[in-house]
C-alpha atoms as a PDB file:
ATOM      1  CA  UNK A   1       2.550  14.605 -16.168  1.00  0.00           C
ATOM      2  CA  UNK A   2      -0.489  13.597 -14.561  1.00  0.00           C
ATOM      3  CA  UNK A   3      -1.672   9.970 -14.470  1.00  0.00           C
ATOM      4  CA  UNK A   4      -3.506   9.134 -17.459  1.00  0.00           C
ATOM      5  CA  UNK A   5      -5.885   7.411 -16.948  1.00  0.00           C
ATOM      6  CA  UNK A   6      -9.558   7.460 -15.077  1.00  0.00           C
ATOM      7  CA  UNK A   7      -9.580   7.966 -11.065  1.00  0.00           C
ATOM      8  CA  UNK A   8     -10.349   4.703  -9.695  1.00  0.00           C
ATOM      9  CA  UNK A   9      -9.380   2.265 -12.764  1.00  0.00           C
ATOM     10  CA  UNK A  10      -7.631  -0.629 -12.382  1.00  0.00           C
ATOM     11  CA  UNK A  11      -4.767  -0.701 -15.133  1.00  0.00           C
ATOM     12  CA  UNK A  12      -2.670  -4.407 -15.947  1.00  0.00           C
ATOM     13  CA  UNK A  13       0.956  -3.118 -16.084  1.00  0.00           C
ATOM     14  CA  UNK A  14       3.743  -4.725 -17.885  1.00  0.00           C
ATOM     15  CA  UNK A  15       6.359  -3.063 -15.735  1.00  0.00           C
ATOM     16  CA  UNK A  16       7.207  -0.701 -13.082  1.00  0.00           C
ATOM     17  CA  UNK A  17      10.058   1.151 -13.430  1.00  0.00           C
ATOM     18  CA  UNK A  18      10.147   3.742 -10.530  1.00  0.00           C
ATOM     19  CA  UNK A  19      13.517   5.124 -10.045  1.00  0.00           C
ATOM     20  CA  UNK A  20      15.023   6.346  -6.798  1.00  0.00           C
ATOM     21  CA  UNK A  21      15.987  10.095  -7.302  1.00  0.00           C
ATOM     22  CA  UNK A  22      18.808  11.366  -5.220  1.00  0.00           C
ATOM     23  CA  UNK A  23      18.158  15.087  -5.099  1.00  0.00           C
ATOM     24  CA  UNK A  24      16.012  16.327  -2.073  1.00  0.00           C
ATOM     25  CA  UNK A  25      12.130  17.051  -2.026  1.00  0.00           C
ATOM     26  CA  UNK A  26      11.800  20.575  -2.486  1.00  0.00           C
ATOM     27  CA  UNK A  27       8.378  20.358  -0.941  1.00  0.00           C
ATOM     28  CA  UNK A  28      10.414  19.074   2.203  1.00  0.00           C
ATOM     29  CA  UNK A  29      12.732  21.713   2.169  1.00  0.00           C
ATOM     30  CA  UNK A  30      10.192  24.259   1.681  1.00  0.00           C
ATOM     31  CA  UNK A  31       7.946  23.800   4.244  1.00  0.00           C
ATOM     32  CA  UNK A  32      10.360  21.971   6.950  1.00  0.00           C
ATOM     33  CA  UNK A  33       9.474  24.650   9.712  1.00  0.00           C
ATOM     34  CA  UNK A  34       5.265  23.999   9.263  1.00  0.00           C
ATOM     35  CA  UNK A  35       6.568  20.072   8.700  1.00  0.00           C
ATOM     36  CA  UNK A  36       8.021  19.945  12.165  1.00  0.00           C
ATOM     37  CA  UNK A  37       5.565  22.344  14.022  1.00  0.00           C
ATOM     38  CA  UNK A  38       3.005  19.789  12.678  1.00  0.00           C
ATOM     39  CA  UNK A  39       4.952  17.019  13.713  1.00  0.00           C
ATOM     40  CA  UNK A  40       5.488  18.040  17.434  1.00  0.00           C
ATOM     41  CA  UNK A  41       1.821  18.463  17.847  1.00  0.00           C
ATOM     42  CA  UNK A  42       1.108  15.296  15.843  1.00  0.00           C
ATOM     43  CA  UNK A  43       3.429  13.088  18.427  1.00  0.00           C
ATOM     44  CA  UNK A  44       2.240  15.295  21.299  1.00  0.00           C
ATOM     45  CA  UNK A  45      -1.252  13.568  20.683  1.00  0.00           C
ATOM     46  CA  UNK A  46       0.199  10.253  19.741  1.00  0.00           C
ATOM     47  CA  UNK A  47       3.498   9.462  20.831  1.00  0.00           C
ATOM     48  CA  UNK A  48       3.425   6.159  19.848  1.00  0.00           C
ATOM     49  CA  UNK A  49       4.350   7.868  16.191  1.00  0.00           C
ATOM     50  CA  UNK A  50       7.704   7.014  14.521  1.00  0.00           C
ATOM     51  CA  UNK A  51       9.483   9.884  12.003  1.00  0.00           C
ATOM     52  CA  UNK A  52      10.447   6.788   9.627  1.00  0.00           C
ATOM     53  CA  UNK A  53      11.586   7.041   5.632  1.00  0.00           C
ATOM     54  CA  UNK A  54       8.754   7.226   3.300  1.00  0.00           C
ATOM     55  CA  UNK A  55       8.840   8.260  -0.552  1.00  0.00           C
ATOM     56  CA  UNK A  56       7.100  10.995  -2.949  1.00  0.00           C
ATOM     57  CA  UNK A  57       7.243  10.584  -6.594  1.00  0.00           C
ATOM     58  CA  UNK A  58       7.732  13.685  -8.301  1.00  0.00           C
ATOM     59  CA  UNK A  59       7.227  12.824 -11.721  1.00  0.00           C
ATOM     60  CA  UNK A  60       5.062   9.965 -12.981  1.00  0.00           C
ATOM     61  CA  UNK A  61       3.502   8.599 -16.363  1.00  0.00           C
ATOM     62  CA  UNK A  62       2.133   5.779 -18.377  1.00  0.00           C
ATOM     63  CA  UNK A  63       4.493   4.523 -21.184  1.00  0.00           C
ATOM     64  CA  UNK A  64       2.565   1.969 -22.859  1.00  0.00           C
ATOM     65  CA  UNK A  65       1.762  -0.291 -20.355  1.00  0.00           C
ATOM     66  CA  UNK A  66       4.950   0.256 -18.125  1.00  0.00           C
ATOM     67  CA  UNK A  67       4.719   3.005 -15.161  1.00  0.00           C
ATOM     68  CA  UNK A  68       7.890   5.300 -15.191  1.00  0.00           C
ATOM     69  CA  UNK A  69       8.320   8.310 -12.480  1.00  0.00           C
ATOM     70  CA  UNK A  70      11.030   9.704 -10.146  1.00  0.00           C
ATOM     71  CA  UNK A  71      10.612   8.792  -6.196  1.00  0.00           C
ATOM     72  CA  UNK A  72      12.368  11.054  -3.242  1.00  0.00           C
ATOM     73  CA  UNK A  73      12.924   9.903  -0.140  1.00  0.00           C
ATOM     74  CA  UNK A  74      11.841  12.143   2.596  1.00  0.00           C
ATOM     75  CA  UNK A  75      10.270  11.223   6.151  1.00  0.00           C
ATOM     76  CA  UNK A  76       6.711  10.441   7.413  1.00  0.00           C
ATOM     77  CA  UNK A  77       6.198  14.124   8.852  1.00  0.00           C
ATOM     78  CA  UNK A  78       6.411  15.440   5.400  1.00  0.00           C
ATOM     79  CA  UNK A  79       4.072  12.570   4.260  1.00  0.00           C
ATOM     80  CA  UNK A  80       1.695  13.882   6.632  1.00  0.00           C
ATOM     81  CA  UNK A  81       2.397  17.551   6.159  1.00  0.00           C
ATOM     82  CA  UNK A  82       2.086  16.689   2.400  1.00  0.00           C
ATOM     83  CA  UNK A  83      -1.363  14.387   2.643  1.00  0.00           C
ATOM     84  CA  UNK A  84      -2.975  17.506   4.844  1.00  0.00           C
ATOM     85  CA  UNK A  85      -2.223  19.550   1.582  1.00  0.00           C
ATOM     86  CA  UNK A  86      -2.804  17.786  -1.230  1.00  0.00           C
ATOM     87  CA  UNK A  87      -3.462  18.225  -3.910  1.00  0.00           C
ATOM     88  CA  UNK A  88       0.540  19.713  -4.143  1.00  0.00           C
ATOM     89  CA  UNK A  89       1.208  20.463  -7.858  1.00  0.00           C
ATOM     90  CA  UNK A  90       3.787  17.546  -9.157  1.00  0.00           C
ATOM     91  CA  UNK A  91       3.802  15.457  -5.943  1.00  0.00           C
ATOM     92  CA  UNK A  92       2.152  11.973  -5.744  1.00  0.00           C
ATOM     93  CA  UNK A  93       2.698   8.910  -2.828  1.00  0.00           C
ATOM     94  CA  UNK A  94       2.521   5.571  -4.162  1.00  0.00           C
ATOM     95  CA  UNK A  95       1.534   2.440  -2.095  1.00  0.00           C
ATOM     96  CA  UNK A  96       2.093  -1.219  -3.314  1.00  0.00           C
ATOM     97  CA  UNK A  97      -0.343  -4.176  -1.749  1.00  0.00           C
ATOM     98  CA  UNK A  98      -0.414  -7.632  -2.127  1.00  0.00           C
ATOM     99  CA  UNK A  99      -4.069  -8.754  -2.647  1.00  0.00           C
ATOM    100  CA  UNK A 100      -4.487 -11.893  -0.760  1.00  0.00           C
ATOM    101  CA  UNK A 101      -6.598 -14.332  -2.081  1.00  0.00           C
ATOM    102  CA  UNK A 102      -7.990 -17.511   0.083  1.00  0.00           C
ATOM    103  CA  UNK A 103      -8.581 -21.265  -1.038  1.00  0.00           C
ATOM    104  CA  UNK A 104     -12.230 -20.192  -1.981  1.00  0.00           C
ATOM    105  CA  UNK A 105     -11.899 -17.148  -3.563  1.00  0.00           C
ATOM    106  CA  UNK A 106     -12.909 -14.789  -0.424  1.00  0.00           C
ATOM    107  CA  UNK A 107     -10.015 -11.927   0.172  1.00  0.00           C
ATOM    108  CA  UNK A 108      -8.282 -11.397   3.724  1.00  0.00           C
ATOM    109  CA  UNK A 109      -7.864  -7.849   4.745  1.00  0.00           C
ATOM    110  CA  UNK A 110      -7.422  -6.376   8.246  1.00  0.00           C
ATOM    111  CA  UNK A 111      -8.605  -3.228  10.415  1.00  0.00           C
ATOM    112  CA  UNK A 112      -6.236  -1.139  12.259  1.00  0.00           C
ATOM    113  CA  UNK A 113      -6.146  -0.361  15.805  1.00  0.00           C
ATOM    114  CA  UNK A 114      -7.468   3.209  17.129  1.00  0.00           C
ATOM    115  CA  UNK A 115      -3.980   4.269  18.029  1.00  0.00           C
ATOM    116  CA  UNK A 116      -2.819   4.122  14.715  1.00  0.00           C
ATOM    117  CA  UNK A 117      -3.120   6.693  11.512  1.00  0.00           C
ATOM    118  CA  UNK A 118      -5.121   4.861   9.789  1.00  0.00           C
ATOM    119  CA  UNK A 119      -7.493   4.036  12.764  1.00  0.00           C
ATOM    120  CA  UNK A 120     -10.673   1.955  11.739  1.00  0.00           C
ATOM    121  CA  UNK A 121      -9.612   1.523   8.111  1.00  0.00           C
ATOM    122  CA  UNK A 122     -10.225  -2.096   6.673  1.00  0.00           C
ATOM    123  CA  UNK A 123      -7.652  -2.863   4.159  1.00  0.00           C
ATOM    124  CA  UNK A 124      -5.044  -5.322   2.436  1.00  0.00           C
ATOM    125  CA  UNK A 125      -1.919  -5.943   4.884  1.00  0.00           C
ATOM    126  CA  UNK A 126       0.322  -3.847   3.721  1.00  0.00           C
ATOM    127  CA  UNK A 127       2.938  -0.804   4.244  1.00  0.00           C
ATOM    128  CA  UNK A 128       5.161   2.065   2.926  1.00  0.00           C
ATOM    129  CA  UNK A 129       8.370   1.147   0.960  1.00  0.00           C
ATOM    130  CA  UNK A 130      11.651   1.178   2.453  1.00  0.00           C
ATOM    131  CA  UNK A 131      15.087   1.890   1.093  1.00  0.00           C
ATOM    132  CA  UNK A 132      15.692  -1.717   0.744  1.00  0.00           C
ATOM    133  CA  UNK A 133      13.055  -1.863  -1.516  1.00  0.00           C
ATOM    134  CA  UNK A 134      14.822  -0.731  -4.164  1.00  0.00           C
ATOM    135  CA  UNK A 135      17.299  -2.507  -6.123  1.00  0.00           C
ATOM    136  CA  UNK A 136      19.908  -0.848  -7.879  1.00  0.00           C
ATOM    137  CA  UNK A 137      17.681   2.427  -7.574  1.00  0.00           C
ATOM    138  CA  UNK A 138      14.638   0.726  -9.119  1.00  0.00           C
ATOM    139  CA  UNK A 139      11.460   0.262  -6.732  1.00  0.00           C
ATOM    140  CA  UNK A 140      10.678  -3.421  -6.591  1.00  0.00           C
ATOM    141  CA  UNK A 141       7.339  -3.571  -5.325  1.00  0.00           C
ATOM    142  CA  UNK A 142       6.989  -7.137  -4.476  1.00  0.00           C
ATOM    143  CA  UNK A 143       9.663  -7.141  -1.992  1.00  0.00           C
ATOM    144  CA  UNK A 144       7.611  -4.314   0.228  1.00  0.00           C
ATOM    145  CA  UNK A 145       4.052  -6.702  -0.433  1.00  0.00           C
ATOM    146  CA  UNK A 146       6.286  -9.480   1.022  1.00  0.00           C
ATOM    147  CA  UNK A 147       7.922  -7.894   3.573  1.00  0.00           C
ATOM    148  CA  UNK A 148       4.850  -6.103   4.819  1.00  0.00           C
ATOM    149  CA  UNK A 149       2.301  -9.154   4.581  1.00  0.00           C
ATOM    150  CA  UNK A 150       4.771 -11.374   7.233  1.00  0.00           C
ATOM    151  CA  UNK A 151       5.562  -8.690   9.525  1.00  0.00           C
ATOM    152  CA  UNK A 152       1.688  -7.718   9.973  1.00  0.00           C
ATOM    153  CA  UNK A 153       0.268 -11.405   9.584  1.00  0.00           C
ATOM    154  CA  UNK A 154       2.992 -13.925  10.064  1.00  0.00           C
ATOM    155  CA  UNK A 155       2.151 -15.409   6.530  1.00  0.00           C
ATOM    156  CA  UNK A 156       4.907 -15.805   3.979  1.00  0.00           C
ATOM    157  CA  UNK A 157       3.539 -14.868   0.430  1.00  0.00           C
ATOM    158  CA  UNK A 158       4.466 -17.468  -2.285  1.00  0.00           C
ATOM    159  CA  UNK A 159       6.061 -15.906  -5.590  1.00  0.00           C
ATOM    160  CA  UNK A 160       4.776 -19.130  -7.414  1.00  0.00           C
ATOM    161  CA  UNK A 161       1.268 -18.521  -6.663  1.00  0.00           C
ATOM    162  CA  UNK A 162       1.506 -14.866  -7.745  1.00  0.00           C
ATOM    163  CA  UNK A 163       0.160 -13.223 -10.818  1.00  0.00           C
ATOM    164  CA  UNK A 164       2.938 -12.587 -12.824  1.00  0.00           C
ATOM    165  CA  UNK A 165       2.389  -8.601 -13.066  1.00  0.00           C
ATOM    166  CA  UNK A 166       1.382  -5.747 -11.329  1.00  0.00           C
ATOM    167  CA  UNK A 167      -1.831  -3.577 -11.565  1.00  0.00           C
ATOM    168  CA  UNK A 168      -1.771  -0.094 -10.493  1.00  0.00           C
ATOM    169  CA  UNK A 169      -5.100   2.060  -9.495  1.00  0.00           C
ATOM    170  CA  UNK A 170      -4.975   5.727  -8.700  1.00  0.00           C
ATOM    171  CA  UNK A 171      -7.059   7.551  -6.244  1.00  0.00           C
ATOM    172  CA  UNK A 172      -6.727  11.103  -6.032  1.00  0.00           C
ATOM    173  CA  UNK A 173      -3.275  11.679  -5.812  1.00  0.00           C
ATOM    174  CA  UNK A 174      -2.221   8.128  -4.742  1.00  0.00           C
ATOM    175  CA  UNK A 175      -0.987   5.409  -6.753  1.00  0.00           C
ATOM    176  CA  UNK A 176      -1.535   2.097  -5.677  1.00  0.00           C
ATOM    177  CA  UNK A 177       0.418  -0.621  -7.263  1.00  0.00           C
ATOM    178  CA  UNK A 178      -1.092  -4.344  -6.409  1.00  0.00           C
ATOM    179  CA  UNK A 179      -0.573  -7.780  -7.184  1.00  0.00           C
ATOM    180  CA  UNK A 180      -2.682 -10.938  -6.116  1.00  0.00           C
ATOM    181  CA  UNK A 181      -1.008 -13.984  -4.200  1.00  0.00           C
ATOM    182  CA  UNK A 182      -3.134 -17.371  -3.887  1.00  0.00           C
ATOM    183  CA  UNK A 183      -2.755 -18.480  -0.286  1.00  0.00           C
ATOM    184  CA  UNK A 184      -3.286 -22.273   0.255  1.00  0.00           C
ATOM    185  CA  UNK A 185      -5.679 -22.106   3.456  1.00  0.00           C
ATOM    186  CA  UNK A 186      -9.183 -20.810   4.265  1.00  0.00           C
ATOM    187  CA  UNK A 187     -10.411 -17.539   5.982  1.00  0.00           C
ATOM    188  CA  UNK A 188     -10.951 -19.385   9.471  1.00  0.00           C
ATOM    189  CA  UNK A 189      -6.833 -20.980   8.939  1.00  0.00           C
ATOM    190  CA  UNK A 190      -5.583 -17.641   8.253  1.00  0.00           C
ATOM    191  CA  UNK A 191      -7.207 -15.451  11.200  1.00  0.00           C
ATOM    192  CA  UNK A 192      -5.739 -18.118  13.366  1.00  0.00           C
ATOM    193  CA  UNK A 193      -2.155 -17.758  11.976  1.00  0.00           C
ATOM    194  CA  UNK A 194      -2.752 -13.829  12.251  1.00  0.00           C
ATOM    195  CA  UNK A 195      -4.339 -14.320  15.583  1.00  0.00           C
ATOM    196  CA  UNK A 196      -1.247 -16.430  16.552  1.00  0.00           C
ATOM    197  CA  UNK A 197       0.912 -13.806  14.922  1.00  0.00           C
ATOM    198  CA  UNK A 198      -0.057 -11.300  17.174  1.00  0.00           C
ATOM    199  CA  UNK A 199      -0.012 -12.792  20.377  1.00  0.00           C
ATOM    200  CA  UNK A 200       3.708 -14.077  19.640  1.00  0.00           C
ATOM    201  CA  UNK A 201       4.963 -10.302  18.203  1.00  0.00           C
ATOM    202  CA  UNK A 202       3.233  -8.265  20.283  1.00  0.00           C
ATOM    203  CA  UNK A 203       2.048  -6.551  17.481  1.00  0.00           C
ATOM    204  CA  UNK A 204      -0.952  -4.435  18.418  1.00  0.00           C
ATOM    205  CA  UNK A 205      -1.561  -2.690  15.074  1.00  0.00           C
ATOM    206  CA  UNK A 206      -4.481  -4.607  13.822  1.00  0.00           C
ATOM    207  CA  UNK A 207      -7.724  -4.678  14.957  1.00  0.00           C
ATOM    208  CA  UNK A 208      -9.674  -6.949  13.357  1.00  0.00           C
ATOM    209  CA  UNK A 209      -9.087  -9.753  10.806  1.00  0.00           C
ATOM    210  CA  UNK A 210     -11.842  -9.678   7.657  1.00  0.00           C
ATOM    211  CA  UNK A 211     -12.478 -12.175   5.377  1.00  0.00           C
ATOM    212  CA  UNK A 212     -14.336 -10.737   2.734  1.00  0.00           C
ATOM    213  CA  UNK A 213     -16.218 -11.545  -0.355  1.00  0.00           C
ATOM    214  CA  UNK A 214     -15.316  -9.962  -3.350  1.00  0.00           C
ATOM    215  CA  UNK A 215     -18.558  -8.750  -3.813  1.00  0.00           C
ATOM    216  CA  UNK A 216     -19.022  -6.851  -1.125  1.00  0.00           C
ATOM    217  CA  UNK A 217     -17.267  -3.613  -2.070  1.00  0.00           C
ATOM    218  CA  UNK A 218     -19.588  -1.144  -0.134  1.00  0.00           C
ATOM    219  CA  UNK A 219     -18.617  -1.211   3.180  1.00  0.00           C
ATOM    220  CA  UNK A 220     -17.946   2.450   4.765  1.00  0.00           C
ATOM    221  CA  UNK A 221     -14.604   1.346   6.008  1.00  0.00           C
ATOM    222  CA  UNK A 222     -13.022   0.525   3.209  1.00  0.00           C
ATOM    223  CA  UNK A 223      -9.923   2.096   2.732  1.00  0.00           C
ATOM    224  CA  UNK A 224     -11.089   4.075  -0.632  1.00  0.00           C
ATOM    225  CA  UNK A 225      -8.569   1.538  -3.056  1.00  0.00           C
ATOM    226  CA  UNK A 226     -10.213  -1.526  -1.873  1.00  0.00           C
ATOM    227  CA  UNK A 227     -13.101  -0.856  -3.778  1.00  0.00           C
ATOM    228  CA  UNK A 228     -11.981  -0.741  -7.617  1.00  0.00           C
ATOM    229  CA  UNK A 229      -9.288  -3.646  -6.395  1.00  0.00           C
ATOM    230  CA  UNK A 230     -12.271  -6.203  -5.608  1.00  0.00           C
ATOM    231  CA  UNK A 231     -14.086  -4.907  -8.534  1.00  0.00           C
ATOM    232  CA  UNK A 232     -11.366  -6.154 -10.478  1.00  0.00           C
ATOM    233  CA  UNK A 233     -10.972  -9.166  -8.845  1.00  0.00           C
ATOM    234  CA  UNK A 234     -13.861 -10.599  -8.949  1.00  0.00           C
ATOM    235  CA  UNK A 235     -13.680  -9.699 -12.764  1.00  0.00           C
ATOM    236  CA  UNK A 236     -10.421 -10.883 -13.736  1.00  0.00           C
ATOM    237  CA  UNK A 237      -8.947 -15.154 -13.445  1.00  0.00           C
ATOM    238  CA  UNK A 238      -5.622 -15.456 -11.658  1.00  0.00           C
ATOM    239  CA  UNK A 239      -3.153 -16.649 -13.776  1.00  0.00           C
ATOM    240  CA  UNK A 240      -3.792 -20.445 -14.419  1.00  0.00           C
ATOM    241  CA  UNK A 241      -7.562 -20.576 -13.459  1.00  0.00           C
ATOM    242  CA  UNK A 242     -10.101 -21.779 -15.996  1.00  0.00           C
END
């Protein structure tokens, strides 16, 4: 079933209830010769790429206000083969990000580095699930935004000063499931923790660290969720504001 709702809309979900499905992608097993060829060349150019798990949901739908769908796990060559493709008939990727929201109301995103995929795209911190992301075979979302949000920025998120549900936008063929955290510090306090971060990890994925208003949703960067997800924001109270 395809996702019923408008490209591009944010929609307030009451639950997510994306099951792990323990068959193999057929689209993997399929195409696993043009996968691989792709892959080689792929790492030939950047070697600094790593074949990790990723997921494709191969069924999805909107009961009520609750997402339901079936998720494979298959590897990030077949992502790639798979996002080169799209659209694939019955195949969708889905994404969760926390949306980070500073003391004054600006939003803290990042830029990644030129050696990565996503090279020059401004975005949420953020990143693919992971088997132990699911629980009992049930995706839990919020354990990937938290997981994901440390690792890139060194910041713990705070389940108290989270919304208490999920939104989920699609673009395209990509389903983005998001939920805001308050963090207790300003734009300048956080690129210094990221800053800080960085130069105690190592970590060379990020470029840049943004602070941005929610207003300004135009920017050519912008990875192409950002957009509807400030929209929203700057539309909708967190939970407990006036």
């Amino acid at each position: 079933m395809d996702w019923p709702l408008p490209d591009r809309h944010v929609t307030a979900l009451a639950g997510v209830e994306l099951v792990r499905h323990a068959a193999p992608l057929p689209f993997e097993t399929a195409n696993r010769a043009a996968i691989d060829a792709e892959w080689a060349t792929a790492l030939a150019q950047n070697p600094r790429l790593f074949n990790g798990p990723m997921f494709l949901i191969s069924r999805i739908e909107l009961d009520g206000a609750t997402v339901r769908g079936a998720m494979h796990e298959t590897d990030f060559a077949t992502f790639l083969h798979w996002r080169r493709n799209r659209p694939v008939d019955g195949l969708w990727y889905c994404a969760a990000t926390a949306i980070p929201v500073l003391c004054d109301g600006k939003l803290l995103a990042i830029r990644m580095a030129s050696h990565t995929v996503n090279a020059g795209l401004v975005y949420f911190p953020a990143g693919s699930f992971d088997p132990d992301d699911f629980i009992d075979g049930r995706l839990e979302p919020s354990r990937c935004m938290a997981r994901e949000f440390v690792e890139e920025t060194g910041i713990a998120l705070d389940e108290s000063a989270a919304d208490p549900c999920h939104v989920g936008v699609m673009i395209d063929t990509f389903l983005i499931l998001a939920r805001r955290y308050q963090l207790p510090f300003d734009g300048k306090e956080a690129k210094a923790r990221i800053l800080a971060h960085q130069s105690a990890s190592g970590d060379d994925e990020i470029d840049d660290v943004l602070i941005l208003d929610p207003a300004d949703d135009q920017r050519a960067t912008l990875s192409s969720y950002m957009p509807p997800l400030m929209r929203w924001h700057a539309q909708t109270p967190m939970s407990g504001d006036a």
